[in-house]
N, C-alpha and C. Protein backbone atom coordinates (compact mmCIF):
# COMPACT_ATOMS: atom_id res chain seq x y z
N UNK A 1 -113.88 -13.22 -10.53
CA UNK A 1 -112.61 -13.89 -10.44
C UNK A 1 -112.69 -14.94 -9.34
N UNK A 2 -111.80 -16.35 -9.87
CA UNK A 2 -112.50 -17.40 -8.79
C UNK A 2 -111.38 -17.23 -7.84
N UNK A 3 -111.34 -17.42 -6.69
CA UNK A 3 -110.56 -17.73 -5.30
C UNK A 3 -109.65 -18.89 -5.05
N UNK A 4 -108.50 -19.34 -5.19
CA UNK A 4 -108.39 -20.53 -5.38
C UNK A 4 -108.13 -20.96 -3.88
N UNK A 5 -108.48 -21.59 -3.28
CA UNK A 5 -108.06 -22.56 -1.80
C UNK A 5 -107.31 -23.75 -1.57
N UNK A 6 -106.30 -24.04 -0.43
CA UNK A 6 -105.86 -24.97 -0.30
C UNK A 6 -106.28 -25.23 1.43
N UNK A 7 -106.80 -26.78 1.49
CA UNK A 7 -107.07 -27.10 3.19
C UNK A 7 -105.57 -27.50 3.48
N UNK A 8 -105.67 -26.97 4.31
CA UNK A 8 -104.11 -27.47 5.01
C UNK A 8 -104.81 -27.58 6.89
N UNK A 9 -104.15 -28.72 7.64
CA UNK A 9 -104.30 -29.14 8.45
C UNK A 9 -103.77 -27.98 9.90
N UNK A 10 -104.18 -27.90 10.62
CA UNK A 10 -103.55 -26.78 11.85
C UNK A 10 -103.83 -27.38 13.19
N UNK A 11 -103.13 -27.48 13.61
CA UNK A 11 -103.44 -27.95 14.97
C UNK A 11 -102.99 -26.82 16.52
N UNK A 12 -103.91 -26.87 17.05
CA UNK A 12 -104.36 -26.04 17.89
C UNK A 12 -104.13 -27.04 19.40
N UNK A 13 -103.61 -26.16 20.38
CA UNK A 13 -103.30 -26.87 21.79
C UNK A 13 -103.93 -25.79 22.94
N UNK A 14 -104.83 -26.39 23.26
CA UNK A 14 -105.51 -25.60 24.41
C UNK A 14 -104.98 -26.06 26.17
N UNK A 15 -104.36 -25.36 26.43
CA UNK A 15 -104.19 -25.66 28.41
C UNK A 15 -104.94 -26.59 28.74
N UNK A 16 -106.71 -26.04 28.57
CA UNK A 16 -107.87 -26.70 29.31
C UNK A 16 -108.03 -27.92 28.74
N UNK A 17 -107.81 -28.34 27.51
CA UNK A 17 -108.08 -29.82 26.79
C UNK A 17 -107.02 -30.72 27.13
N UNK A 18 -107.67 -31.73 27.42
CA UNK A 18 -106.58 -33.28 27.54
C UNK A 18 -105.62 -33.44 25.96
N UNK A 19 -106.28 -33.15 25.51
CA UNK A 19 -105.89 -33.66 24.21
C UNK A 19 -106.24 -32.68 22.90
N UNK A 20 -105.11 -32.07 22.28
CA UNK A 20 -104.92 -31.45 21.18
C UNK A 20 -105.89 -31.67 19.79
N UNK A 21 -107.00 -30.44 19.87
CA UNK A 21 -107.61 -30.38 18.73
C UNK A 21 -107.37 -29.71 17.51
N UNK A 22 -107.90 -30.28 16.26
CA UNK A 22 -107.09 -30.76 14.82
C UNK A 22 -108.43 -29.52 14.27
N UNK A 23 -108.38 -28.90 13.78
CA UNK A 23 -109.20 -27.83 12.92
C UNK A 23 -109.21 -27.92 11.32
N UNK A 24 -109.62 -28.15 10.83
CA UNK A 24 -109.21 -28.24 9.00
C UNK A 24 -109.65 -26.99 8.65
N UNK A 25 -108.91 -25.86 8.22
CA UNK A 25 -109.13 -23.99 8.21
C UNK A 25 -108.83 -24.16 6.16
N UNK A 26 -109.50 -23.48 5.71
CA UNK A 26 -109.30 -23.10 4.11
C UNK A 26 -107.87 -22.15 3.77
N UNK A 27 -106.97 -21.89 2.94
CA UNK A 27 -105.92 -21.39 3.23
C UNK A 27 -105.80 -20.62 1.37
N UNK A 28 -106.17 -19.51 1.42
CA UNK A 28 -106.19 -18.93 0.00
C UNK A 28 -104.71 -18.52 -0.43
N UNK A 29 -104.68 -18.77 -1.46
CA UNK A 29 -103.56 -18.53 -2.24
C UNK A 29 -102.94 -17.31 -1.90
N UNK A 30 -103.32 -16.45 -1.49
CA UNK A 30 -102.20 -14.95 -0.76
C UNK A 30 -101.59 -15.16 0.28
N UNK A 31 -102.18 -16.15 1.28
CA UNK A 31 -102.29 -16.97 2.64
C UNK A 31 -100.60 -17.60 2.21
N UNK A 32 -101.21 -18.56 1.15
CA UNK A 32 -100.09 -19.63 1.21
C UNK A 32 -98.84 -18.75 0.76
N UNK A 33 -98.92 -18.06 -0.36
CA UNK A 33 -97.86 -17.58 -0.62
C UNK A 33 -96.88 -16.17 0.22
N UNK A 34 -97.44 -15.91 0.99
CA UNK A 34 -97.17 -15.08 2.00
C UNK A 34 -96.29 -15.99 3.02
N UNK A 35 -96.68 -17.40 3.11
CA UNK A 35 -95.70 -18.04 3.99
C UNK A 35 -94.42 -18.28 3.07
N UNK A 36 -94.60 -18.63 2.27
CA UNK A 36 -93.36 -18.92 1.44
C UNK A 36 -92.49 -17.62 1.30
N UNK A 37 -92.77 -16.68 0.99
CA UNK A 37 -92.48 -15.15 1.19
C UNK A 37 -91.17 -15.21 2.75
N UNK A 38 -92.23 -15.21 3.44
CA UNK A 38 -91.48 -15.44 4.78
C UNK A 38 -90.76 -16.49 4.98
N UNK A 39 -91.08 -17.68 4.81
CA UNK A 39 -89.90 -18.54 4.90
C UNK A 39 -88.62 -18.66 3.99
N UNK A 40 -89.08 -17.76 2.76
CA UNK A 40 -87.75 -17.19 2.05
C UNK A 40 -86.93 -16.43 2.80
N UNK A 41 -87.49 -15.33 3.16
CA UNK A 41 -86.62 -14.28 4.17
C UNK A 41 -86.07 -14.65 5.14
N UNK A 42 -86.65 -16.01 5.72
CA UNK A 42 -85.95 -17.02 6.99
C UNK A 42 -84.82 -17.32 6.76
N UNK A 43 -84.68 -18.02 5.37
CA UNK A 43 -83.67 -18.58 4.62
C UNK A 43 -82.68 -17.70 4.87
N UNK A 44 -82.89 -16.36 3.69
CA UNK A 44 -82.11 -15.52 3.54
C UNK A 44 -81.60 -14.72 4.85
N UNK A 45 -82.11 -14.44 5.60
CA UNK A 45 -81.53 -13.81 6.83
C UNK A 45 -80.66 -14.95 7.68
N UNK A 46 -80.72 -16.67 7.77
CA UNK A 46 -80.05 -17.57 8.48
C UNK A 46 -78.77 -17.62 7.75
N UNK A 47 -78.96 -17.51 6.11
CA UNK A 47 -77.47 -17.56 5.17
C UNK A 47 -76.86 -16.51 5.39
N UNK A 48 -77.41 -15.43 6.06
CA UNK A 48 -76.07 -13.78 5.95
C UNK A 48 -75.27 -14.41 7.73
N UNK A 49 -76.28 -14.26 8.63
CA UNK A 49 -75.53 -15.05 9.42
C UNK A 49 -74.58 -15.92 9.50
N UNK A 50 -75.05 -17.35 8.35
CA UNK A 50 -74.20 -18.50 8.57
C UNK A 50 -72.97 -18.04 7.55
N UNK A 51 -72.99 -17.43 6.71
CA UNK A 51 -72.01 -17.09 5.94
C UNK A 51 -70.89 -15.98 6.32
N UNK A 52 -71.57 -15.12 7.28
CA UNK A 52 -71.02 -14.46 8.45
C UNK A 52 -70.05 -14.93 9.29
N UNK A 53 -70.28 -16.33 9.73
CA UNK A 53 -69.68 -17.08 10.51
C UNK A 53 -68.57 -18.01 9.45
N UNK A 54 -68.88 -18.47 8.40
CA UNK A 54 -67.95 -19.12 7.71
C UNK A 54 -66.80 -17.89 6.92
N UNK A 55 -67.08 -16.97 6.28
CA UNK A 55 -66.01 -16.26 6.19
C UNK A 55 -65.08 -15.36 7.33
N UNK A 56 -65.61 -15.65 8.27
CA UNK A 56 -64.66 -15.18 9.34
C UNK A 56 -63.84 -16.29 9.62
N UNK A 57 -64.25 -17.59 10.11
CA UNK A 57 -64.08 -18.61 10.42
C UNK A 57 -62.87 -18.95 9.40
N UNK A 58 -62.71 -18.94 8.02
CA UNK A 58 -62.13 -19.25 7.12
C UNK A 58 -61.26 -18.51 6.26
N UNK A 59 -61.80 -17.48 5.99
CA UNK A 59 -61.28 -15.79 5.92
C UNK A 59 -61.47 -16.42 4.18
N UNK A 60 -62.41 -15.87 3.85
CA UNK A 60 -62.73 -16.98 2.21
C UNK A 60 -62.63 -15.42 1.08
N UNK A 61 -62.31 -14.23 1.86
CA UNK A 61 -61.79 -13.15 1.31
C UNK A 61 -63.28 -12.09 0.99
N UNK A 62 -64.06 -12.24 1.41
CA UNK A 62 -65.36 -11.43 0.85
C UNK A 62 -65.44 -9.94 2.23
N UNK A 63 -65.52 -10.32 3.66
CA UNK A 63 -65.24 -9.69 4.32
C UNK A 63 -63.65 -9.87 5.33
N UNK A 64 -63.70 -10.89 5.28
CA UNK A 64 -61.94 -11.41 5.88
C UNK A 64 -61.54 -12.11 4.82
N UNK A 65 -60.39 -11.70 5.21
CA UNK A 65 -58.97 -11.96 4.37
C UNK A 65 -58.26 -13.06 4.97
N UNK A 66 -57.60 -14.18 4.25
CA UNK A 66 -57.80 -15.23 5.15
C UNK A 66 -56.44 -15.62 6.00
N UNK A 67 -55.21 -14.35 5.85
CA UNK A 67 -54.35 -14.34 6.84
C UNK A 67 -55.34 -14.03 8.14
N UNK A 68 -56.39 -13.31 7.73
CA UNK A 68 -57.48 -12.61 9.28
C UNK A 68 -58.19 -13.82 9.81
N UNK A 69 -58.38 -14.68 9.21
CA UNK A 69 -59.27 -15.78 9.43
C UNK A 69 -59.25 -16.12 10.96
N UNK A 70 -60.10 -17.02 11.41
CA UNK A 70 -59.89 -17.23 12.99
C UNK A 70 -59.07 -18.63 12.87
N UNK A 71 -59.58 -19.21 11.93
CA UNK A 71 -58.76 -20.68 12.05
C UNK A 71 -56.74 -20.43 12.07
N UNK A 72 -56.59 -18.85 11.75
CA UNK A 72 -55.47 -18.87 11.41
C UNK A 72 -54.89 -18.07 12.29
N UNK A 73 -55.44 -17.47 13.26
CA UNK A 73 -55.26 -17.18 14.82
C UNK A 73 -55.84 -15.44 14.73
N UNK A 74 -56.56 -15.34 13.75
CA UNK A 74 -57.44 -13.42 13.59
C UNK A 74 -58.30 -13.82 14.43
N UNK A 75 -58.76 -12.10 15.22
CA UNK A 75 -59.65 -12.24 15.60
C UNK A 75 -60.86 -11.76 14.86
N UNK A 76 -62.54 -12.64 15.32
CA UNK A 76 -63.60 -11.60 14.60
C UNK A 76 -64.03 -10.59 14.96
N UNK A 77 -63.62 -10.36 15.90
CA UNK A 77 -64.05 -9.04 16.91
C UNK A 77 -63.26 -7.74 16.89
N UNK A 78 -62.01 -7.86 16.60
CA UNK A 78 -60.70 -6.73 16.89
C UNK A 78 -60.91 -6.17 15.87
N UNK A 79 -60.76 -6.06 14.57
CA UNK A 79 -60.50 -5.12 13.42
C UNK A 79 -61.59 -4.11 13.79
N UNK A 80 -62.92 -4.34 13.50
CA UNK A 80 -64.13 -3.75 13.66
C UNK A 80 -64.05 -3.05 14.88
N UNK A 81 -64.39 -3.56 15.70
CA UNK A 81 -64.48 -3.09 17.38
C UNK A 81 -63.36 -2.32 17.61
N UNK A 82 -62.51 -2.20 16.95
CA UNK A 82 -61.25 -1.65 17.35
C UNK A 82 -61.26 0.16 16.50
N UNK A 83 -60.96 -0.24 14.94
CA UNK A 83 -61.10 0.49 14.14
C UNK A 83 -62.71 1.26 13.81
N UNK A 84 -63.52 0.45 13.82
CA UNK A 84 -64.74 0.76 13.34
C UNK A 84 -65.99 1.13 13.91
N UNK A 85 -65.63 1.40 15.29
CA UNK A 85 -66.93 1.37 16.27
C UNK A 85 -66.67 3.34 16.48
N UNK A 86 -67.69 4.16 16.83
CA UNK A 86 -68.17 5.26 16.62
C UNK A 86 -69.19 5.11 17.40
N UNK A 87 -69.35 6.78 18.16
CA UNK A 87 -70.63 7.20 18.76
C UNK A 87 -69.94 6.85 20.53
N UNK A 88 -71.39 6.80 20.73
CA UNK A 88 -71.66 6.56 22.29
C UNK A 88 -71.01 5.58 22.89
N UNK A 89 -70.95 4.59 22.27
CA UNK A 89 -70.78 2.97 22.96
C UNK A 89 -69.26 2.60 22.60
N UNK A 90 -68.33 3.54 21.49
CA UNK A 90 -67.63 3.65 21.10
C UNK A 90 -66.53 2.53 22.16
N UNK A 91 -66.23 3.18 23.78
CA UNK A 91 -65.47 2.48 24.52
C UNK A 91 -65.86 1.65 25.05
N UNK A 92 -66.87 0.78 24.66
CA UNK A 92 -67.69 -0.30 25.02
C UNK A 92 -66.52 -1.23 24.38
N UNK A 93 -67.10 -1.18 23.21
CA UNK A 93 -66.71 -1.82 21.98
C UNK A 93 -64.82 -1.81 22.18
N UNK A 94 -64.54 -0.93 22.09
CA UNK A 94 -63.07 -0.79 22.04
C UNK A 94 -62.60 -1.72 22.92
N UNK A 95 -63.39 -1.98 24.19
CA UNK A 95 -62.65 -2.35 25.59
C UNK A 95 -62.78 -4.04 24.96
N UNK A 96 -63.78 -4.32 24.99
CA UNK A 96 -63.97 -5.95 24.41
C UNK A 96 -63.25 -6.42 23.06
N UNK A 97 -62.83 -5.40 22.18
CA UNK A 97 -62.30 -5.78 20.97
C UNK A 97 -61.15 -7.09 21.14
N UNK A 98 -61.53 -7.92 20.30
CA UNK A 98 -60.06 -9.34 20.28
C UNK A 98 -60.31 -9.85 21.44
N UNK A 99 -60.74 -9.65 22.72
CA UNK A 99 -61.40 -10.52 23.80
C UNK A 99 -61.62 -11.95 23.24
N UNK A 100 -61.05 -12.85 23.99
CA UNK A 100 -61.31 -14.31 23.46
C UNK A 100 -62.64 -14.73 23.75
N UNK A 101 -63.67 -14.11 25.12
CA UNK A 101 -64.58 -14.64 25.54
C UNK A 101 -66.09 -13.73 24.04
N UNK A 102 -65.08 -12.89 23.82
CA UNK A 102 -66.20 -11.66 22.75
C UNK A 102 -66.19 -12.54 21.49
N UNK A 103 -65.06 -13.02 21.12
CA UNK A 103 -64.63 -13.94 19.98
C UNK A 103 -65.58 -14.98 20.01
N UNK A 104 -65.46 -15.74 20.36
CA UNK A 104 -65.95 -17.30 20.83
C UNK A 104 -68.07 -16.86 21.06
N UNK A 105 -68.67 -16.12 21.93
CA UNK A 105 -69.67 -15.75 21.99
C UNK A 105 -70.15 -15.10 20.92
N UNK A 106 -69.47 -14.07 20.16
CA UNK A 106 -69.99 -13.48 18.52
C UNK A 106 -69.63 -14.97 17.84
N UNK A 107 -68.90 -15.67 17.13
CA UNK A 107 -68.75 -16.70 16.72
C UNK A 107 -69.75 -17.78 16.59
N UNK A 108 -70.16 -18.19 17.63
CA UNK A 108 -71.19 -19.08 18.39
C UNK A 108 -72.90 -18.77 17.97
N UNK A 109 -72.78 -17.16 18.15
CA UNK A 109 -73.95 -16.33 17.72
C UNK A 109 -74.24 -16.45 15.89
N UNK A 110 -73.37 -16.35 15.64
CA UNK A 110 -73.89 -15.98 14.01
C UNK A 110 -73.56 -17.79 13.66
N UNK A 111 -73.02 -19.01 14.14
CA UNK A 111 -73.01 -20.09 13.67
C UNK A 111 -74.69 -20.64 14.08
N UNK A 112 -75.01 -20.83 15.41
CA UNK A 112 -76.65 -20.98 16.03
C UNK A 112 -77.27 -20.19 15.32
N UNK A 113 -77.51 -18.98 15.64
CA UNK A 113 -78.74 -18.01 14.87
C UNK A 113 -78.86 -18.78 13.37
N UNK A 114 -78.31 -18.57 12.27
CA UNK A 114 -77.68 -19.24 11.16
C UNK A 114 -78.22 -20.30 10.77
N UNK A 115 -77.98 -21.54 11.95
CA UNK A 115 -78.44 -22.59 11.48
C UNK A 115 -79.86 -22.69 12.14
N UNK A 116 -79.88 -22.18 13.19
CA UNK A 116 -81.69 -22.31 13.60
C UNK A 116 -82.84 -21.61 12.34
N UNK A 117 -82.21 -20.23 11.81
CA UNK A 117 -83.13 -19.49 10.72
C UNK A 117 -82.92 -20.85 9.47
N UNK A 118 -81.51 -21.00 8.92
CA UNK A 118 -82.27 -22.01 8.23
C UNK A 118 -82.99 -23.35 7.92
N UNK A 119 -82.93 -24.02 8.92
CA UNK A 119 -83.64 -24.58 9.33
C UNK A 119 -84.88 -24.73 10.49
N UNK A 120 -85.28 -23.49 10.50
CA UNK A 120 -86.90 -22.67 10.67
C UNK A 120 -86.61 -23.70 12.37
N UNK A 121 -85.95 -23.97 13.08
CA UNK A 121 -86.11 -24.55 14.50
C UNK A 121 -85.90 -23.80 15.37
N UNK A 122 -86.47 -23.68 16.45
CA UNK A 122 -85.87 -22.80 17.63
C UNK A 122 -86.23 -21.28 17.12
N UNK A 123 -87.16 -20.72 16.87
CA UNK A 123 -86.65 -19.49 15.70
C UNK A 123 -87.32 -18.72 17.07
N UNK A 124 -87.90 -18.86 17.89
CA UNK A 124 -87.95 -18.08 19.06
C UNK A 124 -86.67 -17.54 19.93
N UNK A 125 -85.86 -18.68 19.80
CA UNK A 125 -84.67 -18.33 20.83
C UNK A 125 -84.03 -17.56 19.74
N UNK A 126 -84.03 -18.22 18.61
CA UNK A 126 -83.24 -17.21 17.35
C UNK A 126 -83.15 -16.10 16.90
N UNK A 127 -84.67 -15.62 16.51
CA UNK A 127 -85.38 -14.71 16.56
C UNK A 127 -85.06 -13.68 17.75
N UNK A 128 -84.40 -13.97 18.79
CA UNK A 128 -84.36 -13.00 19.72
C UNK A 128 -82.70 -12.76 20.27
N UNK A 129 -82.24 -14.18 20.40
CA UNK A 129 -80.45 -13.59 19.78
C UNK A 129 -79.85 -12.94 19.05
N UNK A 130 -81.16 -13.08 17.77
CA UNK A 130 -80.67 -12.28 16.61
C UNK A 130 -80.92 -10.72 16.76
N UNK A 131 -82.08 -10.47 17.02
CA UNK A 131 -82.50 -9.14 17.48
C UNK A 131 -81.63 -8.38 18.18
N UNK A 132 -80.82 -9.17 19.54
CA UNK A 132 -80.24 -8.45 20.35
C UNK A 132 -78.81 -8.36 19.78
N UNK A 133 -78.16 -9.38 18.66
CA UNK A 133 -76.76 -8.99 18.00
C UNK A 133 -77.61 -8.08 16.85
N UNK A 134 -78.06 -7.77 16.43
CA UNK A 134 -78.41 -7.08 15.19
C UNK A 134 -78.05 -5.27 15.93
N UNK A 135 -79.27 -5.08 17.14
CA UNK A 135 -79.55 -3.90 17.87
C UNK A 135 -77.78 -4.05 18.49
N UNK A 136 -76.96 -5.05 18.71
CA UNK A 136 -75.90 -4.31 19.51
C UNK A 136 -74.79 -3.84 17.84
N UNK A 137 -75.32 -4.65 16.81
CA UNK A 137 -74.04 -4.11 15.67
C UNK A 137 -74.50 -3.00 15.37
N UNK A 138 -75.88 -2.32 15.52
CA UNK A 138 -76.60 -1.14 15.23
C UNK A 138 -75.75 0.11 16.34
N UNK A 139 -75.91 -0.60 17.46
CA UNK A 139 -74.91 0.53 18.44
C UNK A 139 -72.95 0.74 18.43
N UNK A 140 -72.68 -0.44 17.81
CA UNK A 140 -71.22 -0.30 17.31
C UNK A 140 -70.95 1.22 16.16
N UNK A 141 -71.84 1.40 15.79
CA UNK A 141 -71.52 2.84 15.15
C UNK A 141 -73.11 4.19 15.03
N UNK A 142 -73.06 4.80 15.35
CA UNK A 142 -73.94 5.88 15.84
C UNK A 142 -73.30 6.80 15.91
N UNK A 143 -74.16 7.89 14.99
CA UNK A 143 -75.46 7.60 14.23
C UNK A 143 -75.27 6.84 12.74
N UNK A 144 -75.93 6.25 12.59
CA UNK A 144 -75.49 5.54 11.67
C UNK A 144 -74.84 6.06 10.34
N UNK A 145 -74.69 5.84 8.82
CA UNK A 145 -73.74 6.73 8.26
C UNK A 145 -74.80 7.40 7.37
N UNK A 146 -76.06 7.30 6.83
CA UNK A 146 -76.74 7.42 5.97
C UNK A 146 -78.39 7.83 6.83
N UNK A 147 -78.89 7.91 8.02
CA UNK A 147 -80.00 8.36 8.43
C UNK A 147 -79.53 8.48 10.19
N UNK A 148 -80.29 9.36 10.56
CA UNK A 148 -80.16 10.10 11.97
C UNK A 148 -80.41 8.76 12.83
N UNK A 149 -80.62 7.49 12.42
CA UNK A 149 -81.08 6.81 13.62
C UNK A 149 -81.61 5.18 13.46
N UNK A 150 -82.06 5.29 11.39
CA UNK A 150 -82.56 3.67 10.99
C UNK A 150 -81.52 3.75 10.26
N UNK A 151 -81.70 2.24 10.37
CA UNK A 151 -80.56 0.98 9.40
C UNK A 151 -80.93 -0.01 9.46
N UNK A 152 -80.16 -0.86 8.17
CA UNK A 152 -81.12 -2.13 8.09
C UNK A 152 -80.25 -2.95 9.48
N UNK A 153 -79.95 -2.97 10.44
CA UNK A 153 -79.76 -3.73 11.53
C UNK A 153 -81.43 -3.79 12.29
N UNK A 154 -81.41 -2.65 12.39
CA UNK A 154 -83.19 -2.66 13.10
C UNK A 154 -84.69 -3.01 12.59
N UNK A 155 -83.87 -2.80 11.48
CA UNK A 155 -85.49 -3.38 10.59
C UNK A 155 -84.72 -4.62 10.47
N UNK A 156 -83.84 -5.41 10.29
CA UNK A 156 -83.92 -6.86 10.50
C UNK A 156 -83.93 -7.25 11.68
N UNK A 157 -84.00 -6.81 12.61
CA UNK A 157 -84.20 -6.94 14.10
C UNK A 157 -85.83 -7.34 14.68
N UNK A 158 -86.60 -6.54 13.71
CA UNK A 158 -87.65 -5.93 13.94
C UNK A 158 -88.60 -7.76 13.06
N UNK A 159 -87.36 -7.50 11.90
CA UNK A 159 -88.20 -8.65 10.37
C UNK A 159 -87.82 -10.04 11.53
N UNK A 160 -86.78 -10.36 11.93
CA UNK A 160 -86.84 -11.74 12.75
C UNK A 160 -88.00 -11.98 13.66
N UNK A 161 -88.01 -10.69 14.68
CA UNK A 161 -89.14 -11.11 15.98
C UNK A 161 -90.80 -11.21 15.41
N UNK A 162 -90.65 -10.28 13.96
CA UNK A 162 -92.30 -10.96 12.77
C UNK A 162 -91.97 -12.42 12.26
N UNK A 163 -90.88 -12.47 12.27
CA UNK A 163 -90.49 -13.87 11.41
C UNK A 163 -91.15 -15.07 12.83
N UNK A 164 -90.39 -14.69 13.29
CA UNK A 164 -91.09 -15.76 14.83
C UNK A 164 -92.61 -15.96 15.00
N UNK A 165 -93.18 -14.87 15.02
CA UNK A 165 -94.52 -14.78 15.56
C UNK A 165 -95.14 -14.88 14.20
N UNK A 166 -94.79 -15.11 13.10
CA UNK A 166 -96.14 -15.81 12.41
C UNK A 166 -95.40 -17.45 11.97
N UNK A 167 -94.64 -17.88 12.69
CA UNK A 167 -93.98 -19.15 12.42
C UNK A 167 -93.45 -19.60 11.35
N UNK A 168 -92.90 -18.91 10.98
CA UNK A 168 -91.98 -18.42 9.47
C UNK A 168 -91.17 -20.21 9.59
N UNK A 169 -90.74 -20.66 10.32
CA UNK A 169 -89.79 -21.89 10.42
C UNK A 169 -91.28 -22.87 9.87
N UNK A 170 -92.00 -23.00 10.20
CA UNK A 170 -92.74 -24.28 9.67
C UNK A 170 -93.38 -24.16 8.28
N UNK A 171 -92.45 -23.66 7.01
CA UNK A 171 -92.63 -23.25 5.56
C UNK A 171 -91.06 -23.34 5.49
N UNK A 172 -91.31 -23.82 4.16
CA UNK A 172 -89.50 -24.48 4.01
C UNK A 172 -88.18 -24.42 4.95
N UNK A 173 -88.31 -25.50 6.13
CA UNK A 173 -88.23 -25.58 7.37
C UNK A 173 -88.86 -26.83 7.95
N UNK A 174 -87.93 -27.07 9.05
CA UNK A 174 -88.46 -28.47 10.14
C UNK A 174 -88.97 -27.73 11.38
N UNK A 175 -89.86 -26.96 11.34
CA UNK A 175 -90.46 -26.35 12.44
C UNK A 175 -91.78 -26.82 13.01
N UNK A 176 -92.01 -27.37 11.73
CA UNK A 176 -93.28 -27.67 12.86
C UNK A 176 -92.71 -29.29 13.22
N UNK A 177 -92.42 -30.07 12.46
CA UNK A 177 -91.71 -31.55 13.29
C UNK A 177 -90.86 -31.27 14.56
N UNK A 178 -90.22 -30.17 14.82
CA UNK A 178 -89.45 -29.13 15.58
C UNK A 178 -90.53 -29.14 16.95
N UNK A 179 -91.33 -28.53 16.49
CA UNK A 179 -92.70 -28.03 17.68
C UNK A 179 -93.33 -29.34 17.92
N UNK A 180 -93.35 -30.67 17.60
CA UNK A 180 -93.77 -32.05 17.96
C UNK A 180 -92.70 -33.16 19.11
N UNK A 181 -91.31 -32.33 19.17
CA UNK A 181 -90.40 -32.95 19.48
C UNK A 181 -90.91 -32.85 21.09
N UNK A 182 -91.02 -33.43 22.23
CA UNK A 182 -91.39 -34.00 23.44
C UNK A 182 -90.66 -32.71 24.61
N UNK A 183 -89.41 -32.18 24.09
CA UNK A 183 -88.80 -31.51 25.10
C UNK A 183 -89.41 -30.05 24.19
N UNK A 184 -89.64 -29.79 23.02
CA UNK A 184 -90.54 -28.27 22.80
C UNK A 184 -91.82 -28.28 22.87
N UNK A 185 -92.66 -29.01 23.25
CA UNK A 185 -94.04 -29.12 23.72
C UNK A 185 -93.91 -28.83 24.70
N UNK A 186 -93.09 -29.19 25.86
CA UNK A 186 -92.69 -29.56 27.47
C UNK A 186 -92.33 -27.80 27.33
N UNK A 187 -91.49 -27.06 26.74
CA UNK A 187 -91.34 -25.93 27.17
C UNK A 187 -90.85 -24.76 25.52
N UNK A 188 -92.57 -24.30 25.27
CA UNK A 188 -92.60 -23.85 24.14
C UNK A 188 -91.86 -22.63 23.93
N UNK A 189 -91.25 -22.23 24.57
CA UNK A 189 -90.14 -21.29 24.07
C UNK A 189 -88.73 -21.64 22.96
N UNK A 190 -88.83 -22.88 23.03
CA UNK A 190 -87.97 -23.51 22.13
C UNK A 190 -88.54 -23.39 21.00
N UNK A 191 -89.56 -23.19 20.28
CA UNK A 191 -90.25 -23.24 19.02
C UNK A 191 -89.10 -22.16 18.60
């Protein structure tokens, strides 16, 4: 059975070199399609976010109702945090519920995260905002309702910070034009 290959270009940045060397690496068809794989899941995990943020925002009736909406003075934080939080952290949650500063910061979170996953930019800083709202909606109720301890909050917690580290944003995505931009070279945590 033949192998099929595609060269695709990679560029490599060494500390010790003046100047950024260009490698031409062979890229087999499991290779390629494994990125696409992942930059699907990029997609799909930036749209639950961004859609997260627009039906709250709008209350478009799927999870808010759009007397609840924020544009219409609901909060995104109170129903849940109020009614719905369980376990340990229980008066965490309760105490911040409808908080304008909790509002505005969850808000902010799922609009950024959202648009950085789908458009594969920043997916480091993303990748790790996301992790830490994913792991805190994971502690809003404990133990969870269906296993002593997993839920998909943690395994998507877990799927973003893989999504980062194999550069899931530069496959249908501006990530790597992203990683060329003068101020994310200057300080690569922005990738």
């Amino acid at each position: 059975m033949e192998t099929m290959t595609a060269t695709i270009e990679r560029t490599t940045a060494r500390t010790d070199a003046p100047v950024a060397e260009t490698r031409h690496i062979a890229e087999t068809t499991r290779e390629r399609a494994a990125r696409y794989v992942f930059g699907g899941i990029r997609i799909a995990l930036g749209w639950t976010f961004l859609w997260a943020f627009l039906d709250k925002v709008f209350g478009l009736g799927f999870a808010t109702e759009a007397k609840n909406a924020w544009i219409n003075g609901g909060s995104p934080t109170k129903g849940f945090l109020t009614f719905g939080a369980a376990g340990p952290f229980a008066d965490f949650y309760n105490g911040i519920a409808g908080a304008a500063w909790a509002d505005v910061l969850f808000m902010a979170g799922l609009a950024a995260i959202g648009v950085a996953l789908l458009l594969g930019i920043g997916m480091r800083v993303a990748a790790v905002a996301g992790a830490v709202l994913y792991v805190m909606m994971w502690t809003v109720v404990l133990p969870p309702g269906n296993n002593p301890f997993m839920d998909e909050h943690l395994i998507n917690a877990a799927l973003l910070v893989g999504l980062a580290l194999v550069n899931a944003g530069a496959t249908l995505g501006l990530g790597a034009t992203w990683a060329k931009l003068p101020i994310v070279r200057r300080f690569p945590w922005l990738r």
